[in-house]
Protein backbone atom coordinates (compact mmCIF):
# COMPACT_ATOMS: atom_id res chain seq x y z
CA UNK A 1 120.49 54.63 -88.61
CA UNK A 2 123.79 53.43 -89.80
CA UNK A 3 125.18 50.19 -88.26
CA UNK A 4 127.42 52.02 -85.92
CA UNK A 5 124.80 53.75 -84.92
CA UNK A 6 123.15 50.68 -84.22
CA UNK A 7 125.89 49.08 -81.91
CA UNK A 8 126.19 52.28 -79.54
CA UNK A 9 122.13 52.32 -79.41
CA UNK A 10 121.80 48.68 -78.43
CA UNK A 11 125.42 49.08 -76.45
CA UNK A 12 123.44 51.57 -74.49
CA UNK A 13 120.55 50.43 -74.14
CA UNK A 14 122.21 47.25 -72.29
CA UNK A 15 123.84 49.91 -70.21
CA UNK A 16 127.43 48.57 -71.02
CA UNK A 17 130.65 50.67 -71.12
CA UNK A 18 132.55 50.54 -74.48
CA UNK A 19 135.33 48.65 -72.53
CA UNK A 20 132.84 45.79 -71.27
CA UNK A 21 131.33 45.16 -74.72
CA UNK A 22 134.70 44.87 -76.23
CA UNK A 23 135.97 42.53 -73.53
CA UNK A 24 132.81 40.29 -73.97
CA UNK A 25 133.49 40.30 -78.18
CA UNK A 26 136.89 40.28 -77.83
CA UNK A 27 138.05 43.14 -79.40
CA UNK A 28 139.86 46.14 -78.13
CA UNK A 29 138.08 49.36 -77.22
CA UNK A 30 139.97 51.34 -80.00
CA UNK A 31 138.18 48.51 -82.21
CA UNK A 32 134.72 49.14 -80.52
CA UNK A 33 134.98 53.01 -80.86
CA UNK A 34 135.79 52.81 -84.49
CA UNK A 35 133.06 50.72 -85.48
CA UNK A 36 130.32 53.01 -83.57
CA UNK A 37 132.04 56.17 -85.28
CA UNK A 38 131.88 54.21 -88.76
CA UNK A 39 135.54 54.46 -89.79
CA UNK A 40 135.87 50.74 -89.52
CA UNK A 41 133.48 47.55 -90.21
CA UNK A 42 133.82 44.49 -87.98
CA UNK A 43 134.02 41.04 -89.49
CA UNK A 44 130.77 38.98 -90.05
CA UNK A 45 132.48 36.63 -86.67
CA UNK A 46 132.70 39.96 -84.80
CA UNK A 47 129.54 41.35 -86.04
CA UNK A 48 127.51 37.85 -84.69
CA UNK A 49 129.51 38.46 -81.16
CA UNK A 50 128.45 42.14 -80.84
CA UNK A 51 124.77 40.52 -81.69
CA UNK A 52 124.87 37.55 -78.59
CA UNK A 53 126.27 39.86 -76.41
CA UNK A 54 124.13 43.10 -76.96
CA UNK A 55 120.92 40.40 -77.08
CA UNK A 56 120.02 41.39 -80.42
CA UNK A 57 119.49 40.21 -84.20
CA UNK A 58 122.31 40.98 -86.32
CA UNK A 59 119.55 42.62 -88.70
CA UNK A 60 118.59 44.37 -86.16
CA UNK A 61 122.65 45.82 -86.18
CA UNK A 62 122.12 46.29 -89.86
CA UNK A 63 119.30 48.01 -89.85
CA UNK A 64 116.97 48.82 -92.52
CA UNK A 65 116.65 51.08 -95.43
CA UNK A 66 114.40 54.61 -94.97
CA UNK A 67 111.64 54.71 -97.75
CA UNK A 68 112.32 57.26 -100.41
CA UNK A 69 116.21 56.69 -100.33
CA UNK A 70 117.28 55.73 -103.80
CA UNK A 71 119.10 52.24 -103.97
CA UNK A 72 122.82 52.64 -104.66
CA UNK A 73 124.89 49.72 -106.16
CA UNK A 74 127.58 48.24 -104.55
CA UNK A 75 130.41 46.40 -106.02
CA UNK A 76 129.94 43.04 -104.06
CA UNK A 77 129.00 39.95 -103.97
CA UNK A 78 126.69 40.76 -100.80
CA UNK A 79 124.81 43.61 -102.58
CA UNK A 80 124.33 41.57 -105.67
CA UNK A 81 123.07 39.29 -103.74
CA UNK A 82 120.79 41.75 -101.79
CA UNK A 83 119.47 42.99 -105.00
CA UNK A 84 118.25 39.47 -105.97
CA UNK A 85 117.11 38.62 -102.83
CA UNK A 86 114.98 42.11 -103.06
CA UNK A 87 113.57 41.08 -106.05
CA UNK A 88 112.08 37.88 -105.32
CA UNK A 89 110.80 38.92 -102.09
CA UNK A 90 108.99 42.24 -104.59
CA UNK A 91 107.89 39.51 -106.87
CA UNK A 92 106.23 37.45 -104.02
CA UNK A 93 104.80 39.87 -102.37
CA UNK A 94 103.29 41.54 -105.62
CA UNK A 95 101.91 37.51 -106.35
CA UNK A 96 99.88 37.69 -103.16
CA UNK A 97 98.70 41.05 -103.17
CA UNK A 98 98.04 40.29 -107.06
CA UNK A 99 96.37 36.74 -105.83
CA UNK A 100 94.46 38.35 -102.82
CA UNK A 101 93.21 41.69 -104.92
CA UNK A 102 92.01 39.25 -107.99
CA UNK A 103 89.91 37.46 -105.28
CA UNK A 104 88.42 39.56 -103.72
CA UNK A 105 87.75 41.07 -107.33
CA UNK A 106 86.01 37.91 -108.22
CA UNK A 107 83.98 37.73 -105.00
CA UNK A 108 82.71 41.23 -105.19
CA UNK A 109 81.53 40.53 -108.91
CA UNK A 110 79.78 37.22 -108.21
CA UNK A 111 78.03 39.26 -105.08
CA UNK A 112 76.94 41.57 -107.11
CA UNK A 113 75.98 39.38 -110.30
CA UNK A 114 73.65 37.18 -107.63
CA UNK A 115 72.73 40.14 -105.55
CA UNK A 116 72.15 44.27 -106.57
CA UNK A 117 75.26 44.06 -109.05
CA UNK A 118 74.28 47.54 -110.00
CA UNK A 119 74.91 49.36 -106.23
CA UNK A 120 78.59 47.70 -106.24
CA UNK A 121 79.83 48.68 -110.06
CA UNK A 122 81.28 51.76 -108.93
CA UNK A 123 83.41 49.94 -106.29
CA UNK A 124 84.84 47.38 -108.87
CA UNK A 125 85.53 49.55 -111.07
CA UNK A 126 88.09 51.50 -108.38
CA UNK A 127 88.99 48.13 -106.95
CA UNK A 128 90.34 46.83 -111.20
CA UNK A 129 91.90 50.53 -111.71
CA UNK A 130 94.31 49.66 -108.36
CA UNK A 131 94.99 46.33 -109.07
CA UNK A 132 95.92 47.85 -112.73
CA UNK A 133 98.13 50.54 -111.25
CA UNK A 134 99.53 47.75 -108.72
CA UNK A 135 100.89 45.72 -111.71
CA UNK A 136 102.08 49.20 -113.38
CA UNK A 137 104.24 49.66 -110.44
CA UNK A 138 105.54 46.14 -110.24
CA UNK A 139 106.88 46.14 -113.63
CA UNK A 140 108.47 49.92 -113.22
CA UNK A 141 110.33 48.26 -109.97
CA UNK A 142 111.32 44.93 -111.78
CA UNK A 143 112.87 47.06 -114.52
CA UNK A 144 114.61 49.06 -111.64
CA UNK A 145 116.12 46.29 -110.10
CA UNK A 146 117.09 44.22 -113.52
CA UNK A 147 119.03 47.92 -114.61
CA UNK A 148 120.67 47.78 -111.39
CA UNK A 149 121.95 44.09 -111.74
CA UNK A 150 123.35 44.81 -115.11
CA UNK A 151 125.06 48.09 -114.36
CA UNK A 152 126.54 46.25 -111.52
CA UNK A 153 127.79 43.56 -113.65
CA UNK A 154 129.19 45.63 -116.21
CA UNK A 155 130.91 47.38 -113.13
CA UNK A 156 132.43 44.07 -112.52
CA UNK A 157 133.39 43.44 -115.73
CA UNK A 158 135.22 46.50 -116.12
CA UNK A 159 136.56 46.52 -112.60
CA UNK A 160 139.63 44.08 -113.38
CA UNK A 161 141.60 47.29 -114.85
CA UNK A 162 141.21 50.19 -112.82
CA UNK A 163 144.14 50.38 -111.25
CA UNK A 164 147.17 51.37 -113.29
CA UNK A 165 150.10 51.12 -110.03
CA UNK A 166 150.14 51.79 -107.17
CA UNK A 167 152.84 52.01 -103.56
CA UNK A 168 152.85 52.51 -99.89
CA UNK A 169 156.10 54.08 -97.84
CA UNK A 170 156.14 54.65 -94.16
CA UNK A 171 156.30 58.55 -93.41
CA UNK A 172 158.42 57.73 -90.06
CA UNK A 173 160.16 55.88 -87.94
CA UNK A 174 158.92 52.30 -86.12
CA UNK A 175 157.37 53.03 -83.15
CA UNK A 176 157.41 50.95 -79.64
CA UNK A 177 155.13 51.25 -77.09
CA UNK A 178 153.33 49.41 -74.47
CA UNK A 179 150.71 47.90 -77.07
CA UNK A 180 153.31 46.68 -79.32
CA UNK A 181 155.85 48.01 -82.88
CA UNK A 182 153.38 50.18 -85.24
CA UNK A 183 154.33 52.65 -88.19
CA UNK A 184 152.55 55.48 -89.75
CA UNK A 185 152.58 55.12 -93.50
CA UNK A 186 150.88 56.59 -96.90
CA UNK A 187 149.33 54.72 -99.85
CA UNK A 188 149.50 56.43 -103.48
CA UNK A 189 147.14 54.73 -106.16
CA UNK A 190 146.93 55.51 -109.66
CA UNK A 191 143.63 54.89 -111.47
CA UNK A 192 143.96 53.87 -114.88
CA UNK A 193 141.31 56.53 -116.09
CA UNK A 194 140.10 58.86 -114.53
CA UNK A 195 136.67 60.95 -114.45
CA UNK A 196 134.83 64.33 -113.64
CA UNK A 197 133.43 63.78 -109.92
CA UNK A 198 135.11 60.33 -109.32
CA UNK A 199 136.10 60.05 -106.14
CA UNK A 200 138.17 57.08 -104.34
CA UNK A 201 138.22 55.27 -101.37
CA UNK A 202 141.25 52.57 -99.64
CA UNK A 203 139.57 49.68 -97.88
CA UNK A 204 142.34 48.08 -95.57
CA UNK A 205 141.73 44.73 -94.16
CA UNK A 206 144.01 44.04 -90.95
CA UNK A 207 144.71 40.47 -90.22
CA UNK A 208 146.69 39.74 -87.08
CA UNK A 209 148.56 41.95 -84.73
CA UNK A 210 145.91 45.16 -82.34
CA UNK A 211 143.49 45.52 -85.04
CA UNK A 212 142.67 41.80 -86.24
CA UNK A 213 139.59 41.36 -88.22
CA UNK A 214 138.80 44.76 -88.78
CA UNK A 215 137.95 46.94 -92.02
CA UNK A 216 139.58 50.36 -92.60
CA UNK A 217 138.04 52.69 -94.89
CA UNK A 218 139.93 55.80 -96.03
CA UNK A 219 139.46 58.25 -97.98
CA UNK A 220 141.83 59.50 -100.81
CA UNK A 221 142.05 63.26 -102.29
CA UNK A 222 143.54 62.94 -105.87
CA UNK A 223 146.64 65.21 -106.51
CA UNK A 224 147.36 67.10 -109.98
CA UNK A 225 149.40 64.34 -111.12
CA UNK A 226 146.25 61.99 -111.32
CA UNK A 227 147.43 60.09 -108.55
CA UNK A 228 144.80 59.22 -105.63
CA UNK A 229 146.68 59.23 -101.95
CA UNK A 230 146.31 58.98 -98.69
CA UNK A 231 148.92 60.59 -96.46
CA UNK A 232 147.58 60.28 -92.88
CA UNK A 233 145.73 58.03 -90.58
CA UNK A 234 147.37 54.82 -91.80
CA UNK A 235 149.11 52.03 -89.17
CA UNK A 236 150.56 48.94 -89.91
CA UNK A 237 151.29 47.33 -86.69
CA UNK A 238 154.14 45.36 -86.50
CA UNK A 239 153.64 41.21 -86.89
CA UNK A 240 149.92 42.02 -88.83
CA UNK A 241 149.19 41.50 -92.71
CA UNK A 242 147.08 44.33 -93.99
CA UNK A 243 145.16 43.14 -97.19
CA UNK A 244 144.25 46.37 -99.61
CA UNK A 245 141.82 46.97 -102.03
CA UNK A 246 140.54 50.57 -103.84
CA UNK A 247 136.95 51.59 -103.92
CA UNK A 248 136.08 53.73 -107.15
CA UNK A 249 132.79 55.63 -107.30
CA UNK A 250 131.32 57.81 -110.37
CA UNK A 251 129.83 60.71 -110.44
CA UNK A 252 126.73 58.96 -112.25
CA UNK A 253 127.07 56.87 -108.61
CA UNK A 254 128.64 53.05 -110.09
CA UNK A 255 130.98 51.60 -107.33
CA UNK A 256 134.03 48.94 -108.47
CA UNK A 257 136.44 47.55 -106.10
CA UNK A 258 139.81 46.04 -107.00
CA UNK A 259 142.21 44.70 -105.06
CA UNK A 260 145.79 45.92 -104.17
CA UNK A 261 148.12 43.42 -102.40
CA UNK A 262 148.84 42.48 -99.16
CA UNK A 263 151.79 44.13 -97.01
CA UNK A 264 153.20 41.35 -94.40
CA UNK A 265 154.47 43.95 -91.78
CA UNK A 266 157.57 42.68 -90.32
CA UNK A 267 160.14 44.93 -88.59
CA UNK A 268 162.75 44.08 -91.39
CA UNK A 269 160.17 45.72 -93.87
CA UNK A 270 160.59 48.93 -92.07
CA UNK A 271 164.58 48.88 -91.84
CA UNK A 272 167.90 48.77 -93.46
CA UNK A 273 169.97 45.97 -92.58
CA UNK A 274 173.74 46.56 -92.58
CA UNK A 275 176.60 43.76 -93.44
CA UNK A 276 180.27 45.09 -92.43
CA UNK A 277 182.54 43.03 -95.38
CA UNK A 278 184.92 43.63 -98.31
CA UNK A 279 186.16 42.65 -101.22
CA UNK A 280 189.58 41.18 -100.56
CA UNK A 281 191.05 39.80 -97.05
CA UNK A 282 192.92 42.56 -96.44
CA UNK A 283 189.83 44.47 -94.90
CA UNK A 284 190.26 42.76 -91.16
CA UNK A 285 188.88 46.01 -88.82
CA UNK A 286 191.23 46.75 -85.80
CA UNK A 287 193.14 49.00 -84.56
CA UNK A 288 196.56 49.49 -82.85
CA UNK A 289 197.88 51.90 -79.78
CA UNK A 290 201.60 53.32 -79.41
CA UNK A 291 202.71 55.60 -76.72
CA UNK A 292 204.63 59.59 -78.18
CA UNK A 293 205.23 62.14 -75.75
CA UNK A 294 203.76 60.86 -73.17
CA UNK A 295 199.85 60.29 -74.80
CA UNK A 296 198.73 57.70 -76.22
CA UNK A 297 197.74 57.59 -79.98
CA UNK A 298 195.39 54.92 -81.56
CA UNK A 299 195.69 53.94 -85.15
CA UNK A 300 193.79 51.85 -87.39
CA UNK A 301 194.63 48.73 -88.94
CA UNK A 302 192.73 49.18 -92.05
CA UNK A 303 191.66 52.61 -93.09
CA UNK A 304 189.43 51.81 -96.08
CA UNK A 305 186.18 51.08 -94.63
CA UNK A 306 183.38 48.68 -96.81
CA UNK A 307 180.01 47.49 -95.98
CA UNK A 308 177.01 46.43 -97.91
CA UNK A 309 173.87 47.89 -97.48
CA UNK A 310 170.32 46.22 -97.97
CA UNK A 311 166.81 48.34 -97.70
CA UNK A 312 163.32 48.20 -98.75
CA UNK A 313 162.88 48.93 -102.29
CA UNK A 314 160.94 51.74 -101.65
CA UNK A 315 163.59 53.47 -99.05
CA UNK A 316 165.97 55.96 -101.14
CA UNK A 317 168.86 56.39 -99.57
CA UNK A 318 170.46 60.05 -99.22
CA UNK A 319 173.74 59.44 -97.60
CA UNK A 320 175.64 56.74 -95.51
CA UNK A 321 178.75 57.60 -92.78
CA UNK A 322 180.79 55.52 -90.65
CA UNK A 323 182.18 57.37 -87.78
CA UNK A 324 185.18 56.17 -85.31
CA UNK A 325 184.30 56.51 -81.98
CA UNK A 326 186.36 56.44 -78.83
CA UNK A 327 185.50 56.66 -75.25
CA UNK A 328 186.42 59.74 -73.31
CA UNK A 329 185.21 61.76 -76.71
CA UNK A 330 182.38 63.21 -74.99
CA UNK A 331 180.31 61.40 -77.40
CA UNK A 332 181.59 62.98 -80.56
CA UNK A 333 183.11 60.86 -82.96
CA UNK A 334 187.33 61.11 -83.40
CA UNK A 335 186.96 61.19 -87.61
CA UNK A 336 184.20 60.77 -90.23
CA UNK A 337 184.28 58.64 -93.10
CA UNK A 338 181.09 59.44 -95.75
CA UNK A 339 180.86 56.47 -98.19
CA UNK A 340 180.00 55.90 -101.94
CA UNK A 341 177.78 53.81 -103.39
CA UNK A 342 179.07 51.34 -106.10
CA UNK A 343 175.57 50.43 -107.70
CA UNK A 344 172.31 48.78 -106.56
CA UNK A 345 170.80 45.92 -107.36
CA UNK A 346 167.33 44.49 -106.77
CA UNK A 347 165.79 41.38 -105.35
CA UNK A 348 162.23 41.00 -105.13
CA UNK A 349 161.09 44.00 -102.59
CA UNK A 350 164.63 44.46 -101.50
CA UNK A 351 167.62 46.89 -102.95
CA UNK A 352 171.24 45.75 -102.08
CA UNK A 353 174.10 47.94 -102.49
CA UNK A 354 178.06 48.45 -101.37
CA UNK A 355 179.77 51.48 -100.31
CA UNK A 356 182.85 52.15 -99.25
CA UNK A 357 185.20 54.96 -98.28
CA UNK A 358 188.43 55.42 -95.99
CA UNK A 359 189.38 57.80 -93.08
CA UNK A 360 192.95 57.96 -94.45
CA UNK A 361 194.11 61.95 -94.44
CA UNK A 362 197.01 63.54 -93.84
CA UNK A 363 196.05 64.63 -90.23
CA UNK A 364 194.93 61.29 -89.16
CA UNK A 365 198.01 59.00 -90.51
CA UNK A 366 199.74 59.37 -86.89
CA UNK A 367 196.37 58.78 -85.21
CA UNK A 368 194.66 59.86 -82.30
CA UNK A 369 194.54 60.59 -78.83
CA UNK A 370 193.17 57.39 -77.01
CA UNK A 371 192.24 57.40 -73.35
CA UNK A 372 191.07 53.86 -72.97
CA UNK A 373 187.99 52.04 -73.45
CA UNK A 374 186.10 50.54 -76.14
CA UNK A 375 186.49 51.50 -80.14
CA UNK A 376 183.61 51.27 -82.74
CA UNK A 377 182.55 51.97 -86.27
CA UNK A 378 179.13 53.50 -86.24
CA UNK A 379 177.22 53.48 -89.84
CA UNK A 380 174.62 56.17 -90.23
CA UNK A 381 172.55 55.68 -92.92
CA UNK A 382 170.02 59.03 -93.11
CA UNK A 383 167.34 58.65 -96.22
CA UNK A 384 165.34 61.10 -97.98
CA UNK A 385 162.71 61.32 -95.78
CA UNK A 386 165.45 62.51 -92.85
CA UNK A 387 165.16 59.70 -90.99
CA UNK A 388 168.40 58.19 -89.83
CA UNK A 389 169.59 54.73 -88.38
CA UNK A 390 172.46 53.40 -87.57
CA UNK A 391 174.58 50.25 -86.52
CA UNK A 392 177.70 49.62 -84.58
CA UNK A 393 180.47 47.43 -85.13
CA UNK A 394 183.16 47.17 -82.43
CA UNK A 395 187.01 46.86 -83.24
CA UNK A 396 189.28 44.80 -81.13
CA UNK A 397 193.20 45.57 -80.72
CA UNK A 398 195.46 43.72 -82.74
């Protein structure tokens, strides 16, 4: 049984509700119900809880391998460990049967050298061809084991270069709900070489924020351009640090891990930020009313527009627009400036740029019609994933 089948067996067995055992552990049920469906592993702390509070041995969570199943290396300091620990315990246990067998070997012959040797010669004869074929197979499984040790060091050896680059992107807006800020997002990983039947796998290791302590593991379908992604299923939760790391297996069946990076999810990671400035004085925002025929007509103080604009380096922006806004314009806007872009440049995970434009035109230059209330510049930056946002900045009267 696997070790989430373990947890719902003993959960059940204890007769408590997914919701009690997570309360007792400290988890959250989503948590619970991923580790029983195997889609997440909890941490060795979380694993020991689920053990005192289910009454169980956390071996008895683990399990135990099914004889016949072929070992398969893994790519950790746990399982090389295992492997070791497997030996030694073959090696003793092979000592005492060999210790045990070559007594009783010794205290059949002198039986029958004292007594009828002759009636027992048949029966030492089968009991040296076992122990012989009991040595046989305790060299065949120490060779096993050693091969094993030394593919999976090799594997670690090699594993320092398997990753050419790699990225992440969210595929949508931030989200806010009762349980807190979360955003769906993909990963993309190119492998520096890659092989007939290889297949990868993203281990993501959330620390902080709904999902603390526990152990993604996702798996990615390579595209024709050699890159390995994963476009669904992934949430970074706002205020968490998700650790990532790349599971490679062959088709001959050798596993190597590397890791990624670590994303610090912050809502500014998720966002442009907007600064309204300019490049000289003369850009001070405002605007100014006048009263012809009767109406009255509001007109800007400064027409050119200017603002700088800072995103995440991995956001490519598709167009920016400032829009004047005036109340009683049933909520469309009275003119529409769309900006340029005079360059970016880049700061660690950040892109800055400026852009600028002006809503002088020929129709505008006596202004417009202004029934009261308040004035605003709205910026609405829209990238190429369609997602927009936007930011206001009010103008006073001057």
């Amino acid at each position: 049984m696997t070790l989430g089948q373990n947890i719902q067996a003993a959960r059940k067995n204890k007769g408590f509700s997914q919701e009690a055992l997570a309360e007792q552990v400290g988890v959250s049920r989503q948590a619970l119900g991923k580790w029983e469906k195997d889609t997440a592993l909890p941490s060795l702390d979380n694993l020991q809880a689920l053990a005192a509070a289910l009454d169980v041995s956390v071996d008895s969570l683990l399990g135990t391998a099914q004889p016949g199943d072929a070992p398969e290396p893994t790519l950790t300091l746990d399982a090389l460990r295992a492997l070791l620990d497997a030996r030694d315990a073959e090696k003793r246990r092979r000592s005492w049967i060999w210790g045990g067998a070559a007594a009783g070997a010794v205290l059949l012959l002198l039986a029958g050298l004292i007594g009828v040797a002759w009636q027992y010669d048949g029966q030492v004869q089968v009991l040296q061809a076992g122990y012989s074929g009991m040595q046989a197979q305790f060299s065949r499984t120490q060779s096993e084991l050693t091969a094993q040790i030394e593919e999976l060091q090799a594997a670690v050896r090699q594993g320092e270069a398997t990753v050419l680059n790699w990225d992440w992107q969210p595929t949508g807006r931030v989200v806010h709900d009762l349980d807190g800020s979360w955003v769906p997002v993909s990963v993309a990983v190119t492998p520096r070489t890659d092989s007939d039947g290889m297949t990868g796998q993203l281990v993501l290791v959330h620390q902080g924020g709904r999902y603390d302590g526990t152990t993604e593991l996702l798996d990615m379908t390579p595209g024709a351009d050699g890159v390995y992604r994963v476009n669904k299923g992934i949430v970074f939760t706002i205020g968490e640090t998700v650790d990532l790391s790349v599971r490679w297996k062959s088709a001959a069946g050798t596993v190597t891990n590397e890791p990624l990076g670590a994303v610090p999810c912050t809502e500014e990671a998720f966002r442009p930020l907007f600064a309204w400035s300019g490049s000289s004085d003369s850009l001070a925002y405002g605007y100014r009313t006048r009263k012809e025929s009767g109406a009255t007509m509001l007109t800007l103080t400064c027409y050119p527009v200017e603002l700088e604009v800072d995103v995440p380096a991995w956001m490519e922006v598709q167009s920016v627009v400032v829009e004047l806004r005036l109340d009683g314009a049933a909520g469309e806007p009275a003119a529409t400036a769309e900006l340029e872009c005079l360059g970016w440049s880049e700061s660690g995970d950040r892109r800055t740029a400026v852009y600028n434009g002006t809503f002088y035109n020929e129709t505008a230059k006596n202004g417009w019609p202004y029934q009261g209330g308040t004035v605003d510049f709205v910026v609405r930056l829209t990238d190429a994933n369609g997602n927009t946002w936007t930011n206001t900045h009010p103008l006073t009267e001057r």
